[in-house]
Structure formats: C-alpha cells, structure tokens
N, C-alpha and C. Protein backbone atom coordinates (compact mmCIF):
# COMPACT_ATOMS: atom_id res chain seq x y z
N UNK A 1 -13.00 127.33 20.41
CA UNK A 1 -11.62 127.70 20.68
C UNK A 1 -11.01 126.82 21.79
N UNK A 2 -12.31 126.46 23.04
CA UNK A 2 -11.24 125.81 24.03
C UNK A 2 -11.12 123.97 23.57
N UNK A 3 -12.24 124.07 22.65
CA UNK A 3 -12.23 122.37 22.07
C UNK A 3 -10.94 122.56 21.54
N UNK A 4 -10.77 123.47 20.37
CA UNK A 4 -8.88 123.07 20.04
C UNK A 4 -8.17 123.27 20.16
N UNK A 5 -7.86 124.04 21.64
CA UNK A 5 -6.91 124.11 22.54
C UNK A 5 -6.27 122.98 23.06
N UNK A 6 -7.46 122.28 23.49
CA UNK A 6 -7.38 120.76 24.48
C UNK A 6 -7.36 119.95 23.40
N UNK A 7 -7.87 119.55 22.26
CA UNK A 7 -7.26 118.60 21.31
C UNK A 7 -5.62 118.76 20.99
N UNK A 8 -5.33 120.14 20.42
CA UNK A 8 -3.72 120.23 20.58
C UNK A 8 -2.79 120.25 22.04
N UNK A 9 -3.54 120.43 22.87
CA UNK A 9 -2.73 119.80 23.82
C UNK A 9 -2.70 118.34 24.06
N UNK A 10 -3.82 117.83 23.77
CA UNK A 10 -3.70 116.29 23.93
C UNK A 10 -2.77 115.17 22.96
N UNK A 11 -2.48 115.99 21.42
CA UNK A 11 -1.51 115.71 20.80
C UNK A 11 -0.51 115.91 20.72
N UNK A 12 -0.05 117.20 21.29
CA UNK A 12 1.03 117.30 21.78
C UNK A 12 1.62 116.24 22.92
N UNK A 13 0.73 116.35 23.61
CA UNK A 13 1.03 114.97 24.96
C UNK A 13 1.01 113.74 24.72
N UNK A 14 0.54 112.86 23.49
CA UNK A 14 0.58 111.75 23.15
C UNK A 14 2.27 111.67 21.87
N UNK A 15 2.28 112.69 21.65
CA UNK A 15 3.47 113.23 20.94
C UNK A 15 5.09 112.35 21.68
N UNK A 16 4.94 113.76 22.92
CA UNK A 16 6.11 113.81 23.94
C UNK A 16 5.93 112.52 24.65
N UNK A 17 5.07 111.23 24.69
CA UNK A 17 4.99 110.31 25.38
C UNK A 17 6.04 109.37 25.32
N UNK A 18 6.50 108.99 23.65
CA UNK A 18 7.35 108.59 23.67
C UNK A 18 8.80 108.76 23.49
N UNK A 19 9.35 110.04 23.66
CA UNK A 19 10.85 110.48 23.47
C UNK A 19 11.35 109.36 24.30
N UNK A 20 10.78 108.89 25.78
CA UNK A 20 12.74 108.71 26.68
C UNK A 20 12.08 107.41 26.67
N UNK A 21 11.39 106.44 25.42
CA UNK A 21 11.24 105.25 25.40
C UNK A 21 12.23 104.96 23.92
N UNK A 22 12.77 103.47 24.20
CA UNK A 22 13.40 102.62 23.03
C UNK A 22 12.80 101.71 22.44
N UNK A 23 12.50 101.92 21.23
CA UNK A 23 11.97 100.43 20.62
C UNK A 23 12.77 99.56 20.27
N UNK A 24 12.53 98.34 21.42
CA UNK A 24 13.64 96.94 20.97
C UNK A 24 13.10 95.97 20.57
N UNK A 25 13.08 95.56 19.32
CA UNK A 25 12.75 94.35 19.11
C UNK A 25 13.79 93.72 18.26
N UNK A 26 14.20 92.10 18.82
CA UNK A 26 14.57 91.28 18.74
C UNK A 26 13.99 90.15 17.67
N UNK A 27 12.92 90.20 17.71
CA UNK A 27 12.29 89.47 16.47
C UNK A 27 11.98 87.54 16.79
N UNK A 28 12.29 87.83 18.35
CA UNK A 28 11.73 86.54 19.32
C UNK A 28 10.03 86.61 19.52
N UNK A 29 9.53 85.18 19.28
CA UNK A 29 8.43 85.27 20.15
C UNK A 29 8.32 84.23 20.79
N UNK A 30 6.96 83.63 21.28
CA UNK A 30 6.89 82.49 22.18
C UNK A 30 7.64 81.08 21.48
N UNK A 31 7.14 81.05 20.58
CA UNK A 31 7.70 79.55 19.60
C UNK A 31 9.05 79.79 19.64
N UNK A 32 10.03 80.65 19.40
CA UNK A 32 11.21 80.79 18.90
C UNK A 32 11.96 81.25 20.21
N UNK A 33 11.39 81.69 21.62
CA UNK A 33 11.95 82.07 22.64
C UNK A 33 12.78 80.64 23.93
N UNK A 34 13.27 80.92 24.80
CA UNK A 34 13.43 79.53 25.60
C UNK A 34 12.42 79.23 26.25
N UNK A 35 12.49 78.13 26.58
CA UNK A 35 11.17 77.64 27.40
C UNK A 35 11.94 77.65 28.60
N UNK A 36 10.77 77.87 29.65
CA UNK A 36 11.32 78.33 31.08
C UNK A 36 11.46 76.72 32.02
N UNK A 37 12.21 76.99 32.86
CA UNK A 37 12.73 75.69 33.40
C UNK A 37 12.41 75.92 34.67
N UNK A 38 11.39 74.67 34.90
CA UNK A 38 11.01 74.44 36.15
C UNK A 38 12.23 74.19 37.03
N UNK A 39 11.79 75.14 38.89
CA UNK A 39 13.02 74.39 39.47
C UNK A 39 12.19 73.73 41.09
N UNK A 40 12.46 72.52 40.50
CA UNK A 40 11.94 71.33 41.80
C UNK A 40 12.06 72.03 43.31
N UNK A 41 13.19 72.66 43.74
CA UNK A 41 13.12 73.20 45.14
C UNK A 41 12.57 74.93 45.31
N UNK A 42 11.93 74.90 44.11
CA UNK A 42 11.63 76.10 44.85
C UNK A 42 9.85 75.97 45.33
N UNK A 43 9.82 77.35 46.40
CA UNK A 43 8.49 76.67 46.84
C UNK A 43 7.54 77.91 46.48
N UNK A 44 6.53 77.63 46.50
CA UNK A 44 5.53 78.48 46.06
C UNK A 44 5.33 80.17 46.79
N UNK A 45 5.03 81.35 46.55
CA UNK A 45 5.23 82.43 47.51
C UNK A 45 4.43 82.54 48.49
N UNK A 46 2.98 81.78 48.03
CA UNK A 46 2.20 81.91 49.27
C UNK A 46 3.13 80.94 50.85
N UNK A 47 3.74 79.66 50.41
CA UNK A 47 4.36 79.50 51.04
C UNK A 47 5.66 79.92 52.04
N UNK A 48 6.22 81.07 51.12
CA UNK A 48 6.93 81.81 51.75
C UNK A 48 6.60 82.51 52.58
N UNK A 49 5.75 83.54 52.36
CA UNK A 49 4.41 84.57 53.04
C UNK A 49 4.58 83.27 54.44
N UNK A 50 3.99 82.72 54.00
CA UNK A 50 3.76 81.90 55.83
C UNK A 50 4.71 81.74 56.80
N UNK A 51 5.99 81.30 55.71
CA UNK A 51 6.83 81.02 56.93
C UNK A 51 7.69 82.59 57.27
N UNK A 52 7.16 83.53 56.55
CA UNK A 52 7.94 84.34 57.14
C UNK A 52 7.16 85.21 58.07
N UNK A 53 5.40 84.51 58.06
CA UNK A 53 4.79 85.48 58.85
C UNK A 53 5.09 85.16 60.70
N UNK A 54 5.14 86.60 61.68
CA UNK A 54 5.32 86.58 62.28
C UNK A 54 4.39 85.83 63.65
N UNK A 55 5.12 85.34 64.97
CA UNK A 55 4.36 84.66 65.67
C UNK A 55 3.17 84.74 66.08
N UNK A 56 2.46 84.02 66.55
CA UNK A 56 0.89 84.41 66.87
C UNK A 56 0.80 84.54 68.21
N UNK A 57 0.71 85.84 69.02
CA UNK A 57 0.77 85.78 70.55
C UNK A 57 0.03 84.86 71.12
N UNK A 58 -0.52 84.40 72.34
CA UNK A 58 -1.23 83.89 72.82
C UNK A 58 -2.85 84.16 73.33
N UNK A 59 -2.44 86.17 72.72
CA UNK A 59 -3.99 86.64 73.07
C UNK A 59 -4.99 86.35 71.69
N UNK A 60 -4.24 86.62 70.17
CA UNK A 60 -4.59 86.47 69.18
C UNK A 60 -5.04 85.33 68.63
N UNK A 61 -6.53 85.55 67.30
CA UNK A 61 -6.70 84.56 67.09
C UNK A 61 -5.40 83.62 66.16
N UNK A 62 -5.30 82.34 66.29
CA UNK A 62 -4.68 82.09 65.03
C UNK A 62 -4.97 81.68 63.50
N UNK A 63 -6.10 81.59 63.51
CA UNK A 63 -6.90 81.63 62.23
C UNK A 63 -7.36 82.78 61.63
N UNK A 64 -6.70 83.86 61.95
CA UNK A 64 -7.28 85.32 61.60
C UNK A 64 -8.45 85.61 61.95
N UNK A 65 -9.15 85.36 62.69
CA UNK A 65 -10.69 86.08 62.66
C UNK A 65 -10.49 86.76 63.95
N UNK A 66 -11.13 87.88 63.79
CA UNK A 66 -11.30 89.37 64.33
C UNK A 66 -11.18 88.66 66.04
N UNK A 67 -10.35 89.26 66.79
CA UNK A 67 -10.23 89.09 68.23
C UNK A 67 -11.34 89.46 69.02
N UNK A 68 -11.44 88.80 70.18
CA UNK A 68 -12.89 88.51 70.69
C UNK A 68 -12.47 89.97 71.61
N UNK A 69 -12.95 90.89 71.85
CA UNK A 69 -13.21 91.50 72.96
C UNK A 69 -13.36 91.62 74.14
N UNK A 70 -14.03 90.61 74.60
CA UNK A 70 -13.91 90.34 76.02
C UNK A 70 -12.73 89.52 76.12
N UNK A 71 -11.96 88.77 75.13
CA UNK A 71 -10.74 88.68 75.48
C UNK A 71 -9.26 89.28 75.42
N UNK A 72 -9.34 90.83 74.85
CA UNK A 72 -8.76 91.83 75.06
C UNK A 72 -8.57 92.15 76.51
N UNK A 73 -10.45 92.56 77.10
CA UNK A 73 -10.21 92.76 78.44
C UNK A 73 -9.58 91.97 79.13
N UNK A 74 -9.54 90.59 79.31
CA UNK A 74 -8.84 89.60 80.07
C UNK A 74 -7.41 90.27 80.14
N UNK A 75 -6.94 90.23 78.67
CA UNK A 75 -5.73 90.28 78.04
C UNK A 75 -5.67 91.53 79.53
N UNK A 76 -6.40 92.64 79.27
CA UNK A 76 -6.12 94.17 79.94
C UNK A 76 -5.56 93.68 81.59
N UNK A 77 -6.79 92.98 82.00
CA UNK A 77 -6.06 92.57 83.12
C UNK A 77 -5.13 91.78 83.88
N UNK A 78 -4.58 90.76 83.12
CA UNK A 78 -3.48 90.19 83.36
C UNK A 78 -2.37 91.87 83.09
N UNK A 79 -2.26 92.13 81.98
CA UNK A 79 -1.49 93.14 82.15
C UNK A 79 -1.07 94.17 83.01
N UNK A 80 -2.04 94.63 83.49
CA UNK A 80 -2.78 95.58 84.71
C UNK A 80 -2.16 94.83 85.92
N UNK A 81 -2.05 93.66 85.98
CA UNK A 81 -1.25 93.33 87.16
C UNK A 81 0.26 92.93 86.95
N UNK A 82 0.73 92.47 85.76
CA UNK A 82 1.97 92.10 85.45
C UNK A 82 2.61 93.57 85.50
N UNK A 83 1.98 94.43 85.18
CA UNK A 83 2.84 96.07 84.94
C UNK A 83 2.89 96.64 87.19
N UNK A 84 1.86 96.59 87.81
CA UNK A 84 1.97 96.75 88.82
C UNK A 84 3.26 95.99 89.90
N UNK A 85 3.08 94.91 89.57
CA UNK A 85 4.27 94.17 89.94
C UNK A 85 5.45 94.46 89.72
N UNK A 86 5.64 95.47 89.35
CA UNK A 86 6.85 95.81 88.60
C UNK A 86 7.24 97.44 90.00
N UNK A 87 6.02 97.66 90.50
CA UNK A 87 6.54 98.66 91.07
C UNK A 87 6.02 98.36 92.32
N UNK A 88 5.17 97.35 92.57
CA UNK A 88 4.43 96.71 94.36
C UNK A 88 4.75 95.37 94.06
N UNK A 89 4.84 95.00 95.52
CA UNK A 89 4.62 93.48 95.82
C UNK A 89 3.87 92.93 94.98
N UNK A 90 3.88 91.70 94.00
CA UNK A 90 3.06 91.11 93.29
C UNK A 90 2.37 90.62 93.88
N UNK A 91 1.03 89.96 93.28
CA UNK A 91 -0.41 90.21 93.56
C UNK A 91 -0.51 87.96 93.00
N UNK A 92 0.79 87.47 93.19
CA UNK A 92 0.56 85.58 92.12
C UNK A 92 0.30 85.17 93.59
N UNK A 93 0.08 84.19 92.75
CA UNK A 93 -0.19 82.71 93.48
C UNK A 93 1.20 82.14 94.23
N UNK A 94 2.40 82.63 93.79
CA UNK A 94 3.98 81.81 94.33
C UNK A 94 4.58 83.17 94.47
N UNK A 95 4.25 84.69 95.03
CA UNK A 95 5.21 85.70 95.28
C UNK A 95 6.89 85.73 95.69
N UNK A 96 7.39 86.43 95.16
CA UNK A 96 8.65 86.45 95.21
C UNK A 96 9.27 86.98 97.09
N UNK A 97 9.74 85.84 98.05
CA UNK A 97 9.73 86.52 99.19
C UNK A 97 10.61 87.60 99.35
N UNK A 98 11.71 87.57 98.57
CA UNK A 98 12.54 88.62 98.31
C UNK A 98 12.56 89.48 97.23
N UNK A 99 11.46 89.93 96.92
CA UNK A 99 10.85 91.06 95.86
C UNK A 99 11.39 92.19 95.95
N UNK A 100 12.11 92.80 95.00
CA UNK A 100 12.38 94.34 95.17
C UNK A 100 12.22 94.96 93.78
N UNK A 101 11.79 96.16 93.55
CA UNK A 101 10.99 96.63 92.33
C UNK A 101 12.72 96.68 91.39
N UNK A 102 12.18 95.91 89.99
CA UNK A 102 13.34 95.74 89.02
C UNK A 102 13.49 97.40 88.27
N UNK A 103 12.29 97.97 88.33
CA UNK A 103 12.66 99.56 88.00
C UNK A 103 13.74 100.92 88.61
N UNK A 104 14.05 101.37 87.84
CA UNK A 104 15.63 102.14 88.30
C UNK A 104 14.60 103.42 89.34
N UNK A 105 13.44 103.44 88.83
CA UNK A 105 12.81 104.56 90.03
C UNK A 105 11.22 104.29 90.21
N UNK A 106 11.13 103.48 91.02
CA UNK A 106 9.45 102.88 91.42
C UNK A 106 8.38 104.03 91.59
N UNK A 107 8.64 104.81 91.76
CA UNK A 107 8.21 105.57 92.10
C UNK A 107 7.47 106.80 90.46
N UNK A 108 8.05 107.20 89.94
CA UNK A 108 8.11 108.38 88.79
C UNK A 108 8.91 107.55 87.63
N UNK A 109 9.31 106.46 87.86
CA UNK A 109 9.83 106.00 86.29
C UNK A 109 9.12 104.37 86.04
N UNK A 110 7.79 104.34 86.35
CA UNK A 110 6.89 103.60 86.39
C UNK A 110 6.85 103.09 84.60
N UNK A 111 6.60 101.88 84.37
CA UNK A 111 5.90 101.11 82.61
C UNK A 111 4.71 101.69 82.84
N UNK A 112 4.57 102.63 81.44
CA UNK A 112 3.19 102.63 81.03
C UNK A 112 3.12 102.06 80.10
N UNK A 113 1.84 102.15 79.44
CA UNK A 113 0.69 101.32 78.19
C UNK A 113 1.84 101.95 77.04
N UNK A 114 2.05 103.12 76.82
CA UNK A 114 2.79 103.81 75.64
C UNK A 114 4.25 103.08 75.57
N UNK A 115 4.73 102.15 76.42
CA UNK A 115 6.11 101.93 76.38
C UNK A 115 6.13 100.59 75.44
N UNK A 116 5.13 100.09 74.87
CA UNK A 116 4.67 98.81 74.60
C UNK A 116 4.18 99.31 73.28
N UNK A 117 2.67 99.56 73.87
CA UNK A 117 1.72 99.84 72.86
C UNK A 117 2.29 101.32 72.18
N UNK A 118 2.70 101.49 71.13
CA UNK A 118 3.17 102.50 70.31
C UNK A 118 2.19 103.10 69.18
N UNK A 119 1.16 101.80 68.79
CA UNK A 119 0.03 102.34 68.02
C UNK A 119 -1.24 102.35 68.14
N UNK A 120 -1.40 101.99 69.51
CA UNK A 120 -2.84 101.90 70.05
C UNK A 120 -2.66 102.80 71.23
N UNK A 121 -3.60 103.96 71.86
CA UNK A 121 -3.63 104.59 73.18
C UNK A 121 -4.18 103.64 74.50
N UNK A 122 -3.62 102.41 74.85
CA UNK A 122 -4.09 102.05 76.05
C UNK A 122 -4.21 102.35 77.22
N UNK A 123 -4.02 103.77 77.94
CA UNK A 123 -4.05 104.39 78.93
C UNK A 123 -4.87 104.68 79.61
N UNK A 124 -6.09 104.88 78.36
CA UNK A 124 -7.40 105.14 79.12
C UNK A 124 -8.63 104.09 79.41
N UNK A 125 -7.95 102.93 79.10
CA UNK A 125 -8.38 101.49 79.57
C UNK A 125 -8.89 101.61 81.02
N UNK A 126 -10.24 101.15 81.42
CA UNK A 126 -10.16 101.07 83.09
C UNK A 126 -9.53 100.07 83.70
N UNK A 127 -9.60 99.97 84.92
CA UNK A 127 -9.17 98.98 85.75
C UNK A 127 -10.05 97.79 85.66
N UNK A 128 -9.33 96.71 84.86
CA UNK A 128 -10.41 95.63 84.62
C UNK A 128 -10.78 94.59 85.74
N UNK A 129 -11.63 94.13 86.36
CA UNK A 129 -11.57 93.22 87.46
C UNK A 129 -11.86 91.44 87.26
N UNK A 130 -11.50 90.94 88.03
CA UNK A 130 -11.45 89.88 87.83
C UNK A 130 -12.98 88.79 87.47
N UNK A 131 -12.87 87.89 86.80
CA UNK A 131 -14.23 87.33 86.39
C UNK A 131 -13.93 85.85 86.27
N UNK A 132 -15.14 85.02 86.44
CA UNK A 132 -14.79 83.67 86.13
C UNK A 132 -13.82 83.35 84.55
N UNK A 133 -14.63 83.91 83.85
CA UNK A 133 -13.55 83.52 83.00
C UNK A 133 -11.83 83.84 82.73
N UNK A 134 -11.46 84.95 83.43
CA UNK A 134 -10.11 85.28 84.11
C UNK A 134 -9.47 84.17 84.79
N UNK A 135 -10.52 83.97 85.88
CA UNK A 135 -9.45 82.92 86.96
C UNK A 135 -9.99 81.48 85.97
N UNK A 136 -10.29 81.35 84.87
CA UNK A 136 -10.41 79.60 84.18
C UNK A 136 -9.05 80.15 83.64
N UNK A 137 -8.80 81.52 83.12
CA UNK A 137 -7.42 81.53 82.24
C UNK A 137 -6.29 81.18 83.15
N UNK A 138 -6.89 81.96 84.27
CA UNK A 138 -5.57 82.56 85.04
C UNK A 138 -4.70 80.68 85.58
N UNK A 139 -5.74 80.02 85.96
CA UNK A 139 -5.48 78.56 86.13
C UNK A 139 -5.07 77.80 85.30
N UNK A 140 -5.08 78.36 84.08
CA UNK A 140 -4.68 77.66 82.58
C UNK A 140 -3.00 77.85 82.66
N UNK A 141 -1.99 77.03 83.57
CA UNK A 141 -0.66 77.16 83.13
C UNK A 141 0.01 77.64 82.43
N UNK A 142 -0.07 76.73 80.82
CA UNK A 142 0.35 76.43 79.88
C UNK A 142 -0.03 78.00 79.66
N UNK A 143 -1.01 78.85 79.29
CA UNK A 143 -1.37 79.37 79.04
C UNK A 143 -0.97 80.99 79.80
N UNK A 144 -0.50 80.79 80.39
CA UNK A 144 -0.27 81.96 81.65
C UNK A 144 1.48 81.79 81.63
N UNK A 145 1.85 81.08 81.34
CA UNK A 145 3.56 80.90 81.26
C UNK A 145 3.69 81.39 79.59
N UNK A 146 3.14 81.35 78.22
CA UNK A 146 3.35 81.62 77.37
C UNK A 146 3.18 82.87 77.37
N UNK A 147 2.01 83.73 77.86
CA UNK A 147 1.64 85.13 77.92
C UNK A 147 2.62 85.90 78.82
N UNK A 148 3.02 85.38 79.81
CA UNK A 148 3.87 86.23 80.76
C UNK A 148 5.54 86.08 80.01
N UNK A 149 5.98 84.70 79.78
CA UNK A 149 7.38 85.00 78.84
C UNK A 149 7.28 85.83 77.52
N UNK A 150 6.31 86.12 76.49
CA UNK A 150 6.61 86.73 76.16
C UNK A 150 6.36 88.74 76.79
N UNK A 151 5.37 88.49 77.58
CA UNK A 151 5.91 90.22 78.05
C UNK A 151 7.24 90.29 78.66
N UNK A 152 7.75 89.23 79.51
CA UNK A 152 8.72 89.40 79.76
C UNK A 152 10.08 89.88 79.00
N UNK A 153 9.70 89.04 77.43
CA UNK A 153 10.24 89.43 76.50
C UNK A 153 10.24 90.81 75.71
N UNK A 154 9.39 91.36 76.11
CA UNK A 154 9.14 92.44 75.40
C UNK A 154 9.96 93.32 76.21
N UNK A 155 9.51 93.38 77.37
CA UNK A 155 10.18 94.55 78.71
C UNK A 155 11.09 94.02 78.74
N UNK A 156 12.56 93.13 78.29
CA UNK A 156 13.81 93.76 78.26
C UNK A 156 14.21 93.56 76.77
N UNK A 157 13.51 93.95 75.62
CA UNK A 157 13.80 94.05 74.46
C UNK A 157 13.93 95.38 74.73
N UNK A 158 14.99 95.96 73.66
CA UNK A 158 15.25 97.35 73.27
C UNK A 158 14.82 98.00 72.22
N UNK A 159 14.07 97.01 71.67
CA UNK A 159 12.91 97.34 70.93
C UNK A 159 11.45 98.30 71.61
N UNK A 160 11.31 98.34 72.58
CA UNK A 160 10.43 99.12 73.19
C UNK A 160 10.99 99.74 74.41
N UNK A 161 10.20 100.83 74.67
CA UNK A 161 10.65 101.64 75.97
C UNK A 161 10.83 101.42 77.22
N UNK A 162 10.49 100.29 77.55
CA UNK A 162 10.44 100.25 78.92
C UNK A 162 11.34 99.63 79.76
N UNK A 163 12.44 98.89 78.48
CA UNK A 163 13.75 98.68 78.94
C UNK A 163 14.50 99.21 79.43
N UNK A 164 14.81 100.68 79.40
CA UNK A 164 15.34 102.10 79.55
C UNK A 164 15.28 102.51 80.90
N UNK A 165 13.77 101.86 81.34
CA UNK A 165 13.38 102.31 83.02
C UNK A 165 14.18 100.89 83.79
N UNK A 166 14.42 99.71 83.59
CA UNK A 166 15.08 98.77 84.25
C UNK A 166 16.56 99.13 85.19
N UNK A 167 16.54 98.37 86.26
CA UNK A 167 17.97 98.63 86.74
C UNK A 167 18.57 97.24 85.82
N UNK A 168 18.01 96.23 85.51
CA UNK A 168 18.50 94.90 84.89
C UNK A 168 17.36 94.08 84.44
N UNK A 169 17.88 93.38 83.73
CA UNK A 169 17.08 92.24 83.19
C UNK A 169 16.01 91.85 84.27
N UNK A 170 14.60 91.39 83.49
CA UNK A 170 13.59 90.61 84.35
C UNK A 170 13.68 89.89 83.83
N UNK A 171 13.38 88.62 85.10
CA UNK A 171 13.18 86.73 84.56
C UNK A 171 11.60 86.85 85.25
N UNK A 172 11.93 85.48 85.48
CA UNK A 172 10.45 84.97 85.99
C UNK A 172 10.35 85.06 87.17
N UNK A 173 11.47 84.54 87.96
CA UNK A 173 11.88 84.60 89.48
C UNK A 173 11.87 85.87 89.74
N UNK A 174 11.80 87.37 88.87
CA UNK A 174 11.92 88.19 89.65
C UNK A 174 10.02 88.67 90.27
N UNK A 175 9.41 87.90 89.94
CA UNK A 175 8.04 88.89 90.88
C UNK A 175 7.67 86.89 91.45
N UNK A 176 8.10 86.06 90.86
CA UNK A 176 7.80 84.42 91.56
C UNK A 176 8.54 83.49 92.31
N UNK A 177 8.50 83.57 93.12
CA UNK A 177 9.52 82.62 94.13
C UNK A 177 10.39 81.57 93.29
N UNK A 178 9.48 80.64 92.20
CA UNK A 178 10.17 79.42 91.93
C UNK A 178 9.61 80.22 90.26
N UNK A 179 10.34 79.67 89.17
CA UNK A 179 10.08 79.77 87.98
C UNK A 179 8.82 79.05 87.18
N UNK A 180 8.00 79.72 86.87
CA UNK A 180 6.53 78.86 86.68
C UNK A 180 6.95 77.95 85.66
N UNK A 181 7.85 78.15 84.77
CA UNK A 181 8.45 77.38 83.46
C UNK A 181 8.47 75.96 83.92
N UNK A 182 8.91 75.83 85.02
CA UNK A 182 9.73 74.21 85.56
C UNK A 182 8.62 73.08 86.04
C-alpha cells in the first residue's frame, strides 16, 4: 500500500513538473545558428578578478599563503603602540613636541580593537613586547611608513568606528614631529 502511494505520488510530481515551463523550439542548431564573434578587447575574467581584487596590506602575505603568526604578533605590537598614542605621549623615535591627544575624550572614549577589527575579537590579545625581530621591522622605513598610513587611513575613514571618537582628522605629524613620508 505505501509502495503505491509513493509511486503515485512520484507521478503525480513528475506530472506537475512541467506546467509553468514552455517548449520553444526554433528548429536552430549549431550548423544553422550564428557563429559567435570574437572581441579583441575584451580580457579574460580571471583577469578581471585581479584587477578588481583588493590591496594587499603590508602585514599580509602577497602570494596567498597562510600569514605567519609571529608576524601577526609584530603586527599586535606596532598596533598596541600606534592605538596608545592616541591617548599618551607617543612612545617614536621623532615625538611630536606639541602632542595633544586627537581623541574628543582621552580618557573614556579611548580606540579599541572592536573599532577596526569588526570580525575578529582582538581584545584579548596580550601586551606584546618588543623583540629583535620588531626593532629589524621597526627600522625598516619603507615598511613602517606604509603600515602606519594606512592605519592612519583607516582611523579617519567612516568606514569604521573610531572616527566618531576624533576631535579631527589624524596625519602623521600628529603623534611625529616631522612627517616620516618626506
């Protein structure tokens, strides 16, 4: 009984499959259809994919392979001091002699990890300390001017939160005497 229950339901359902379909045929096939026309400027999609993929920070690999870990931590502590600076005297090599905290309340309206990081919990990161391989980065210019403009970029994008806590725009000059850029 339940075998031809489920057979008539299954014909019924192969039944109703095709009501809200149209059969169109035209009576074209490959021989008798147009042939498709190459067009010289267009470029391939994997090529597109690339140029529309987004920049490669300076912590990331750029060949895709899985980010090194101990260079996260690095990453942690440059951060750990670029976010402090924001509410103490900075901690560089060229301090700003006329430093005053760019936050609307130094005190209780402090950048955290969440104002940034939106899909990772970085809060409970420790306090990372400094290591030889830190101060080879930290001495790496080129390398320390690309990482700091773009946080800079980030903290007065309105794309993330921590614009909101600013009395104004941060540059470079605001935690460095002279602009490391120059």
């Amino acid at each position: 009984m339940i075998r031809k229950l489920s057979v008539l339901c299954c014909f019924s359902l192969l039944l109703g499959c095709s009501q809200n379909s149209e059969n169109v045929n035209t009576g074209e096939t490959l021989q008798s259809g147009p042939k498709p026309v190459v067009d010289a400027n267009a470029r391939p999609l994997a090529d597109s994919a690339q140029a529309e993929a987004p920049a490669v920070g300076p912590m990331q690999n750029r060949d895709g392979a899985p980010v090194d870990p101990q260079m996260m931590l690095n990453k942690a502590f440059f951060m750990q001091h670029f976010v402090a600076a924001l509410y103490s005297k900075p901690t560089n090599q060229n301090p700003n002699p006329k430093w005053t905290s760019p936050l609307k309340d130094a005190q209780s309206g402090q950048v955290v990890c969440g104002d940034c990081h939106t899909k990772a919990d970085m809060s409970r990161l420790p306090i990372q300390e400094s290591s030889p391989a830190i101060e080879k980065l930290h001495a790496n210019k080129e390398f320390m001017v690309d990482l700091m403009t773009k946080w800079v970029a980030r903290l007065n994008s309105g794309e993330f939160g921590a614009k909101m806590k600013l009395k104004g725009e941060v540059t470079c000059t605001t935690c460095h005497a002279t602009d490391p850029r120059q």
